[in-house]
PDB file of N, CA and C in Angstrom:
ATOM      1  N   UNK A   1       0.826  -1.182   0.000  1.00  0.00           N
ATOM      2  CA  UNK A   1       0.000   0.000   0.000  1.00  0.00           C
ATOM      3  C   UNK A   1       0.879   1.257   0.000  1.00  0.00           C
ATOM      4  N   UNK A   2       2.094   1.274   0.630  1.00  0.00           N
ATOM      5  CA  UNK A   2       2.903   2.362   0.721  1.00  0.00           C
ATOM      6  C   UNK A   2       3.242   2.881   0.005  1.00  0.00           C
ATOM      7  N   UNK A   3       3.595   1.920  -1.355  1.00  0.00           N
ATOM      8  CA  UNK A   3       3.886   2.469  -2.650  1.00  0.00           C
ATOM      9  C   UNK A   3       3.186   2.232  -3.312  1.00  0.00           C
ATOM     10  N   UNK A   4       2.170   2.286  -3.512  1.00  0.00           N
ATOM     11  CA  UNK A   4       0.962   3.092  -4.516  1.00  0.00           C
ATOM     12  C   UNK A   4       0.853   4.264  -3.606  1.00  0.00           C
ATOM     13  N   UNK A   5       0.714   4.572  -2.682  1.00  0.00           N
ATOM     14  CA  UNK A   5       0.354   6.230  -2.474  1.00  0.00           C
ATOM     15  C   UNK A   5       1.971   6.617  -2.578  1.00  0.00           C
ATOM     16  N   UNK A   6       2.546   6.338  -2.535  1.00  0.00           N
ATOM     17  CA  UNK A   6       3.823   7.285  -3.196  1.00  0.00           C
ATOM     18  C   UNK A   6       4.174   7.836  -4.183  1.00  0.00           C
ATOM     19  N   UNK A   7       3.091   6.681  -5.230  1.00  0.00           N
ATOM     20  CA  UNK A   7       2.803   7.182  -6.437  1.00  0.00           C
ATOM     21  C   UNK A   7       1.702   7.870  -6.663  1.00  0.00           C
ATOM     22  N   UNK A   8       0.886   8.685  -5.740  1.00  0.00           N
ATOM     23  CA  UNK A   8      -0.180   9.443  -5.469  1.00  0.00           C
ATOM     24  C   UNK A   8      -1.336   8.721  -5.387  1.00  0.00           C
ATOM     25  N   UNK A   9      -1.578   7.229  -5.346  1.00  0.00           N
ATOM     26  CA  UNK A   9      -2.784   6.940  -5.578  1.00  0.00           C
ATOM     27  C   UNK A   9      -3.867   6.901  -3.983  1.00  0.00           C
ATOM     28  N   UNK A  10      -5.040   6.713  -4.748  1.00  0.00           N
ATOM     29  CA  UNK A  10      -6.045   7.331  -3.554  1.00  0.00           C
ATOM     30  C   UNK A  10      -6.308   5.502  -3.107  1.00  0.00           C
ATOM     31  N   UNK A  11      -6.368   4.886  -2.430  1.00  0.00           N
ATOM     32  CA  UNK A  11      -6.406   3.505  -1.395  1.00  0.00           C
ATOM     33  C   UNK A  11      -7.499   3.479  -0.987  1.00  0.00           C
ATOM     34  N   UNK A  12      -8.523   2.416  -0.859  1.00  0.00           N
ATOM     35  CA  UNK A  12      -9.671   1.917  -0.631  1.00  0.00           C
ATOM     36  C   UNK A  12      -8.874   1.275   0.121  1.00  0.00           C
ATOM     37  N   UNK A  13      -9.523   0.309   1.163  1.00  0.00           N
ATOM     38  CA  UNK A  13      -9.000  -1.443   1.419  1.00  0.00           C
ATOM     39  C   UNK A  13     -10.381  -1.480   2.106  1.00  0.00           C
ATOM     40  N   UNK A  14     -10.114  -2.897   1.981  1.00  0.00           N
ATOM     41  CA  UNK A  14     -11.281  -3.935   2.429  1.00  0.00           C
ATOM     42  C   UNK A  14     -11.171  -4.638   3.376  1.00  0.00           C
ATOM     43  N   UNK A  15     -11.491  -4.575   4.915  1.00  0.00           N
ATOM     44  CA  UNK A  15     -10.958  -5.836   5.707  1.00  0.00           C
ATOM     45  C   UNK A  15     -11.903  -5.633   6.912  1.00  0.00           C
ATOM     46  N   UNK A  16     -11.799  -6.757   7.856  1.00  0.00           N
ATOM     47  CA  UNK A  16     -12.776  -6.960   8.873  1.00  0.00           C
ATOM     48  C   UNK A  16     -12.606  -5.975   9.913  1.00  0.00           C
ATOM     49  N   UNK A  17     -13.684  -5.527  11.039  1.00  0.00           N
ATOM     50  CA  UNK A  17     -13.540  -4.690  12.155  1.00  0.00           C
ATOM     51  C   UNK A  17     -12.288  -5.046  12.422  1.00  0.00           C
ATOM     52  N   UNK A  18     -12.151  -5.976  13.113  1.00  0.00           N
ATOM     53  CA  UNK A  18     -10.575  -5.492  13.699  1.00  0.00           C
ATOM     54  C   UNK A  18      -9.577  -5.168  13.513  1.00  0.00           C
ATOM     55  N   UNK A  19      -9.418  -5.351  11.979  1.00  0.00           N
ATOM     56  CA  UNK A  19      -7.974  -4.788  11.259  1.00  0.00           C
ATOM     57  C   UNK A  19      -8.280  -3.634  10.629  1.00  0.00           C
ATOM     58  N   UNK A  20      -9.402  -2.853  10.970  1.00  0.00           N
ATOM     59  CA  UNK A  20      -9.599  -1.051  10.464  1.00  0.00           C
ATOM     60  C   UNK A  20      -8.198  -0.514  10.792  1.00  0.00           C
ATOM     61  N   UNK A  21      -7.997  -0.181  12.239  1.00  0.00           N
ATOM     62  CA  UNK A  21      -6.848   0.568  12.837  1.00  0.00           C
ATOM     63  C   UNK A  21      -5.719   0.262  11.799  1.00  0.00           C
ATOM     64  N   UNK A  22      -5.215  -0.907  11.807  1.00  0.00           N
ATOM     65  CA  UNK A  22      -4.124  -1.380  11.174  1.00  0.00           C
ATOM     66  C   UNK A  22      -4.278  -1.315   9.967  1.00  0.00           C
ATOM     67  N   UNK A  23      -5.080  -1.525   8.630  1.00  0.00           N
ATOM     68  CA  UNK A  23      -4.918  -0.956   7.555  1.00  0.00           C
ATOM     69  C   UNK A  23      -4.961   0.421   7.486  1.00  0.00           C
ATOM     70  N   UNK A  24      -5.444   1.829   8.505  1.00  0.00           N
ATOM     71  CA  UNK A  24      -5.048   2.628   8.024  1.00  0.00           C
ATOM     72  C   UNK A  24      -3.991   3.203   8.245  1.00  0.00           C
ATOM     73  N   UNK A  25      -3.022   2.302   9.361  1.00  0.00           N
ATOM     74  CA  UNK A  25      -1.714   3.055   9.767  1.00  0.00           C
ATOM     75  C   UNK A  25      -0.937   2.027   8.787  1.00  0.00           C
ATOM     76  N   UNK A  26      -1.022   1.519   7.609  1.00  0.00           N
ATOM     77  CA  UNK A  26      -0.614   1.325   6.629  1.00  0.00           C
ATOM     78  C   UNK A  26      -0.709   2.282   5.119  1.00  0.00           C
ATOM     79  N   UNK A  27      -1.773   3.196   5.352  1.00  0.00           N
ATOM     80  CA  UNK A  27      -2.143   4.269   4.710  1.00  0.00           C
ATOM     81  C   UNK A  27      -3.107   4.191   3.628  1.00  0.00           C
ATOM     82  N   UNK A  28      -4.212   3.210   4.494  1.00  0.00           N
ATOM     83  CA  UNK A  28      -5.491   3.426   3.639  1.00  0.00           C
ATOM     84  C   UNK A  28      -5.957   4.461   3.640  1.00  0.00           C
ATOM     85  N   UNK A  29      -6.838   5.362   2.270  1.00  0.00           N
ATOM     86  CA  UNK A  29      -7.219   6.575   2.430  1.00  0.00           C
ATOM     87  C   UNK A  29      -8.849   6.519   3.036  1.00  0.00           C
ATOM     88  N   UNK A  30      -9.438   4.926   2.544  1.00  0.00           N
ATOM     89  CA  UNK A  30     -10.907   4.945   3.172  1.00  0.00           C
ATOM     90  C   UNK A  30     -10.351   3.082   3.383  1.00  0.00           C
ATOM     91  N   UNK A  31     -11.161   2.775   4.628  1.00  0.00           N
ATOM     92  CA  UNK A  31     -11.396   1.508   4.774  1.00  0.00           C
ATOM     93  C   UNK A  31     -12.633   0.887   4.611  1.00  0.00           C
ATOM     94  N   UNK A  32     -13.267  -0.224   3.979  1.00  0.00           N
ATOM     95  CA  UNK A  32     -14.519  -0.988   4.190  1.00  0.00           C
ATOM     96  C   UNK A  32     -14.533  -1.845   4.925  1.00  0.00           C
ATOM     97  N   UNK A  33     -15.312  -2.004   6.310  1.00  0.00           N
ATOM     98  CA  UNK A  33     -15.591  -3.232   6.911  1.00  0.00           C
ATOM     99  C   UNK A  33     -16.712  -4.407   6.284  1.00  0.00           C
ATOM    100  N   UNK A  34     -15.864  -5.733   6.037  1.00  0.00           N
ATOM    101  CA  UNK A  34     -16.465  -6.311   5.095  1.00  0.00           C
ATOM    102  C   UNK A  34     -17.882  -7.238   5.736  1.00  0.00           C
ATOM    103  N   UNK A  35     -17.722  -7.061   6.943  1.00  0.00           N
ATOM    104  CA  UNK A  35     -18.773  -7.805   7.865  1.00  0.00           C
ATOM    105  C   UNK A  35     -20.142  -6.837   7.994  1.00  0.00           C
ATOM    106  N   UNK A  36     -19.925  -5.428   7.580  1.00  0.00           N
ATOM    107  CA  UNK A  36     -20.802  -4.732   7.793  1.00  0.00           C
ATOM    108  C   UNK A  36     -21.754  -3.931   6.399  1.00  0.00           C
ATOM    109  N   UNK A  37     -20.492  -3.652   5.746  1.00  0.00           N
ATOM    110  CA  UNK A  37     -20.894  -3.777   3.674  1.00  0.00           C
ATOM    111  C   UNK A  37     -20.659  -4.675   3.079  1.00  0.00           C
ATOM    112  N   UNK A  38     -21.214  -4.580   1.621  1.00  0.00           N
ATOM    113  CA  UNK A  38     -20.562  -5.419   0.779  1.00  0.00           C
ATOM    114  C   UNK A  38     -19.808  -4.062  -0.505  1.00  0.00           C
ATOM    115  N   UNK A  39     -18.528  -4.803  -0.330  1.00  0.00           N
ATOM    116  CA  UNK A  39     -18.059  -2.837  -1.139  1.00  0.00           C
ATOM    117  C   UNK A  39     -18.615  -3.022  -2.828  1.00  0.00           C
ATOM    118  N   UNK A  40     -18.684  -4.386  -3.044  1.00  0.00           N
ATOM    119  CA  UNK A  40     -19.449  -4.481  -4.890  1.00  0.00           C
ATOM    120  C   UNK A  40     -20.448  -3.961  -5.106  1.00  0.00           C
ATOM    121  N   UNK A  41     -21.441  -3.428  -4.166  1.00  0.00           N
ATOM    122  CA  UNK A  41     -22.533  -2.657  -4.027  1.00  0.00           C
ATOM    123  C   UNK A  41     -22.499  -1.408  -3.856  1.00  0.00           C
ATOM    124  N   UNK A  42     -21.732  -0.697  -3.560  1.00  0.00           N
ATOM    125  CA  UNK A  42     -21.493   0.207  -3.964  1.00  0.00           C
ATOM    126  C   UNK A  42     -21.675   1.292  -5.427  1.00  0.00           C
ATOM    127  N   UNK A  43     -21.480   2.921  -5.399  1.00  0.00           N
ATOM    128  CA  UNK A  43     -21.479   3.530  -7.018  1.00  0.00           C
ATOM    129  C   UNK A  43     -19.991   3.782  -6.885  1.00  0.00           C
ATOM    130  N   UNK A  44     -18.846   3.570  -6.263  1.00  0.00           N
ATOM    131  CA  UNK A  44     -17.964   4.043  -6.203  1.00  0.00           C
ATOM    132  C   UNK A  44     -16.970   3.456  -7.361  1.00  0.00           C
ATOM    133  N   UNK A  45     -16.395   4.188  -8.076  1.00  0.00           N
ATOM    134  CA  UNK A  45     -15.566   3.666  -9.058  1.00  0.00           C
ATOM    135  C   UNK A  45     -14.399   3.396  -9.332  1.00  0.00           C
ATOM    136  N   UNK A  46     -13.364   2.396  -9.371  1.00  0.00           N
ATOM    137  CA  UNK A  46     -11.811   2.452  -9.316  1.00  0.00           C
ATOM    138  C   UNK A  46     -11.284   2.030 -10.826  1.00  0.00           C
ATOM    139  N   UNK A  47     -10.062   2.460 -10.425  1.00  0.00           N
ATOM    140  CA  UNK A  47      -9.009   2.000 -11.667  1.00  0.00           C
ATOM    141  C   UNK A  47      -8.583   0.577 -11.415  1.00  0.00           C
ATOM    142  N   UNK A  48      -8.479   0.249 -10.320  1.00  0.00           N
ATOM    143  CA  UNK A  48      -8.085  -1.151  -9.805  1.00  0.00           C
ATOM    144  C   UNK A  48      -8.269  -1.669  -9.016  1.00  0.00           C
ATOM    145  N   UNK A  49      -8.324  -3.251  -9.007  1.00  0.00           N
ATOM    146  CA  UNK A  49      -8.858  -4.118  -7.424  1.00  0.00           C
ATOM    147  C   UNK A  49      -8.056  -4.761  -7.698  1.00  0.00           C
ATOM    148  N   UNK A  50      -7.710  -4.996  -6.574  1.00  0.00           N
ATOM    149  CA  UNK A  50      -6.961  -6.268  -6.332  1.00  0.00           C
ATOM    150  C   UNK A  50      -7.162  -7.069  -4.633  1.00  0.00           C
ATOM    151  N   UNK A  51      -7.658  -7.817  -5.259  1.00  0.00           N
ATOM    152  CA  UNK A  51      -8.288  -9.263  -4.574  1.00  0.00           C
ATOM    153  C   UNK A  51      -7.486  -9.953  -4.253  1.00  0.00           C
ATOM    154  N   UNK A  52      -7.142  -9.890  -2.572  1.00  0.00           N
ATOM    155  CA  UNK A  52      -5.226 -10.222  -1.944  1.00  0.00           C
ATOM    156  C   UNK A  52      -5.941 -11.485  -1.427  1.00  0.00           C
ATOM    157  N   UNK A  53      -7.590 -12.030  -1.311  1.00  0.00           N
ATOM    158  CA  UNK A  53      -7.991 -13.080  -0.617  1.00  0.00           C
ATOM    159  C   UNK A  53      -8.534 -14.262  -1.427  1.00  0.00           C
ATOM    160  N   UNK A  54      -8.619 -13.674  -3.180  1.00  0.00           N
ATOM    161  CA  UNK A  54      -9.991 -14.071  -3.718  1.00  0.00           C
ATOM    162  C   UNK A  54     -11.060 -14.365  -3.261  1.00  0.00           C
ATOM    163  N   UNK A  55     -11.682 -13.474  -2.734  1.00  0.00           N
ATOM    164  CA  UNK A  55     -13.354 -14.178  -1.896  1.00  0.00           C
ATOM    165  C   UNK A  55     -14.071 -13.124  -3.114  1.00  0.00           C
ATOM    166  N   UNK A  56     -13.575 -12.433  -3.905  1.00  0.00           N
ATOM    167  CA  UNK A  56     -14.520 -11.704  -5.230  1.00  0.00           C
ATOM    168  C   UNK A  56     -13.995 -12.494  -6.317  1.00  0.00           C
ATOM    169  N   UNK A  57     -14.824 -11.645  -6.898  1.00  0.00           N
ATOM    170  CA  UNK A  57     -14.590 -12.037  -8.413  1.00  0.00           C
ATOM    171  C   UNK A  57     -14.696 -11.378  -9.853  1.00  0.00           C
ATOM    172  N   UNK A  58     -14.235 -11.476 -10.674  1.00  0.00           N
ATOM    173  CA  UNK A  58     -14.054 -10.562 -11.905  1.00  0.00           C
ATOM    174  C   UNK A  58     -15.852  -9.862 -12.373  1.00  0.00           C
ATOM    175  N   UNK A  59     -16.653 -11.234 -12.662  1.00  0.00           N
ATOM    176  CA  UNK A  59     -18.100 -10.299 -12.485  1.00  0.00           C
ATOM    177  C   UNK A  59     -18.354  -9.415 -11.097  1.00  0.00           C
ATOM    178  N   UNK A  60     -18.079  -9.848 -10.142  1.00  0.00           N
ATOM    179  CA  UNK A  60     -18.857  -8.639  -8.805  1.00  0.00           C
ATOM    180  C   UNK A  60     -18.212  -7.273  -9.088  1.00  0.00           C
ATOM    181  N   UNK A  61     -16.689  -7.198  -9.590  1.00  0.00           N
ATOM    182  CA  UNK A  61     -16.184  -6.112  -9.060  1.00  0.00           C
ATOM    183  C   UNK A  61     -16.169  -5.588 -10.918  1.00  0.00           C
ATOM    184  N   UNK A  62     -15.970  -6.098 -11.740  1.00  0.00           N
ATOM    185  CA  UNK A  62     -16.336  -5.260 -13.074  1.00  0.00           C
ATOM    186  C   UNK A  62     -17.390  -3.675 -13.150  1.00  0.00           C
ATOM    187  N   UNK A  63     -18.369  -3.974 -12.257  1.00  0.00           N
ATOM    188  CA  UNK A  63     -19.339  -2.506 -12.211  1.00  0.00           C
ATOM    189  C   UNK A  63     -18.444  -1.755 -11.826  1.00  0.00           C
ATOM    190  N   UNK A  64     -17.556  -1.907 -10.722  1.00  0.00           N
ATOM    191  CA  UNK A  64     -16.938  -1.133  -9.740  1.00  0.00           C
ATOM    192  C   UNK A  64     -15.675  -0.565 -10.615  1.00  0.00           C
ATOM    193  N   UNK A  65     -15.176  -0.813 -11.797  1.00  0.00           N
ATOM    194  CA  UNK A  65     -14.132  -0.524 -11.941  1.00  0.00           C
ATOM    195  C   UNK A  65     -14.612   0.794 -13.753  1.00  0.00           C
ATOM    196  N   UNK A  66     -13.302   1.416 -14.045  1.00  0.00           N
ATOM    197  CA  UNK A  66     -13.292   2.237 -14.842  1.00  0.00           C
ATOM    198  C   UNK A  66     -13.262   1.470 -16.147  1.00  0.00           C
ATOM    199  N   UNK A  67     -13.969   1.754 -17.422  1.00  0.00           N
ATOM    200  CA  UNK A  67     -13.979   1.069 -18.730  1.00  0.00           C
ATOM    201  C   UNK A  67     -12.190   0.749 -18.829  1.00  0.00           C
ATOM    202  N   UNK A  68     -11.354   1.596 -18.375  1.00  0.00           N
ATOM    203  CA  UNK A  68      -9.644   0.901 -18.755  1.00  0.00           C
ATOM    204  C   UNK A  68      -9.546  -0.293 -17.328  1.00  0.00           C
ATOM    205  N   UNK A  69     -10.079   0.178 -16.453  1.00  0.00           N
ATOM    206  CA  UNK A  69      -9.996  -0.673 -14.961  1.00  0.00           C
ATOM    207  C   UNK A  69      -9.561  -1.701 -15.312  1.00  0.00           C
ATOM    208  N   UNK A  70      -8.566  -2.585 -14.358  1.00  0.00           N
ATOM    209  CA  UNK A  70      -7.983  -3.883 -13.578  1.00  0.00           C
ATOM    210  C   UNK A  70      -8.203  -4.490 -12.410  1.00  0.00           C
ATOM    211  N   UNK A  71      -8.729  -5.738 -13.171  1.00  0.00           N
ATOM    212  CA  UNK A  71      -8.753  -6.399 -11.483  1.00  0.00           C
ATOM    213  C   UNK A  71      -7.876  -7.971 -11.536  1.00  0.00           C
ATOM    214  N   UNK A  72      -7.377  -7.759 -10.355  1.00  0.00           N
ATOM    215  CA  UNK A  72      -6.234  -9.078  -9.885  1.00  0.00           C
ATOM    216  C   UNK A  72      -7.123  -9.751  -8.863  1.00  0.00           C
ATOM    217  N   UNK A  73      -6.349 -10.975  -9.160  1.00  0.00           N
ATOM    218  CA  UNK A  73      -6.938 -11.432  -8.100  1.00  0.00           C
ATOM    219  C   UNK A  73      -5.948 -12.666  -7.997  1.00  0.00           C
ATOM    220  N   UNK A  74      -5.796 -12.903  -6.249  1.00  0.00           N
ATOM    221  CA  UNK A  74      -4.741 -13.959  -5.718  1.00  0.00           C
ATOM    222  C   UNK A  74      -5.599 -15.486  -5.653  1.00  0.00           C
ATOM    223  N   UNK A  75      -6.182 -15.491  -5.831  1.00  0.00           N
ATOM    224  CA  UNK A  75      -7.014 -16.866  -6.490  1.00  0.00           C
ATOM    225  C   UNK A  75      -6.740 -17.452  -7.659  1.00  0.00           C
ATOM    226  N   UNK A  76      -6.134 -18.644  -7.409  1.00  0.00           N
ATOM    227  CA  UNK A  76      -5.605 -19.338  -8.767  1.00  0.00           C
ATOM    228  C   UNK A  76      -6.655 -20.318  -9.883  1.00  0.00           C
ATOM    229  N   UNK A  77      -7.511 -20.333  -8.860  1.00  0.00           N
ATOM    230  CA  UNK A  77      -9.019 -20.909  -9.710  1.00  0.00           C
ATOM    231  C   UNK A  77      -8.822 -22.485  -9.140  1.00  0.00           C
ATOM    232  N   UNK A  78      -9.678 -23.706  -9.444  1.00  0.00           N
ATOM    233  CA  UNK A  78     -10.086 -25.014  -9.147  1.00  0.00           C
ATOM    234  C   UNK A  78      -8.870 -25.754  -9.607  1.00  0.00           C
ATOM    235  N   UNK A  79      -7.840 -25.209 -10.928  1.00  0.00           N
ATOM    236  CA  UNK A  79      -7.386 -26.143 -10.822  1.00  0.00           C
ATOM    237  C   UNK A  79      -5.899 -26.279 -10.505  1.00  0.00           C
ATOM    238  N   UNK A  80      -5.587 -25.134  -9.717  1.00  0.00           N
ATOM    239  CA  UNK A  80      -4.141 -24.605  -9.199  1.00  0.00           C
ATOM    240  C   UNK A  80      -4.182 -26.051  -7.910  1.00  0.00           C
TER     241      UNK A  80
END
């Protein structure tokens, strides 16, 4: 996370109540608690996701992203 905002970028993250504190003294600019939203529901729009858990997926988060948008994801699929 440190270096993408070094490179100016603006940081979402996604993670449960208890790791709020700690992703933002990593330098999230907004955090989502995922027990309490679902952030694919959202109108908010990014250039990129990246999915460090795979628990999404390329359809949920496609709305969410910009017509150039990227999404990663650390999920190797069924047959990794």
């Amino acid at each position: 996370m440190v270096m993408v905002k070094y490179f100016g970028a603006n940081v979402t993250a996604v993670c449960n109540t208890k790791n709020i504190e700690l992703v933002k003294s990593l330098g999230a600019d907004r955090v989502i608690d995922y027990t309490k939203e679902d952030f694919t529901e959202e109108d908010q729009k990014y250039n990129f996701v990246f999915d460090t858990f795979g628990k999404s997926s390329v359809a949920k988060c496609k709305p969410l992203l910009y017509p150039d948008g990227l999404y990663i994801s650390s999920e190797l699929g069924y047959m990794s």
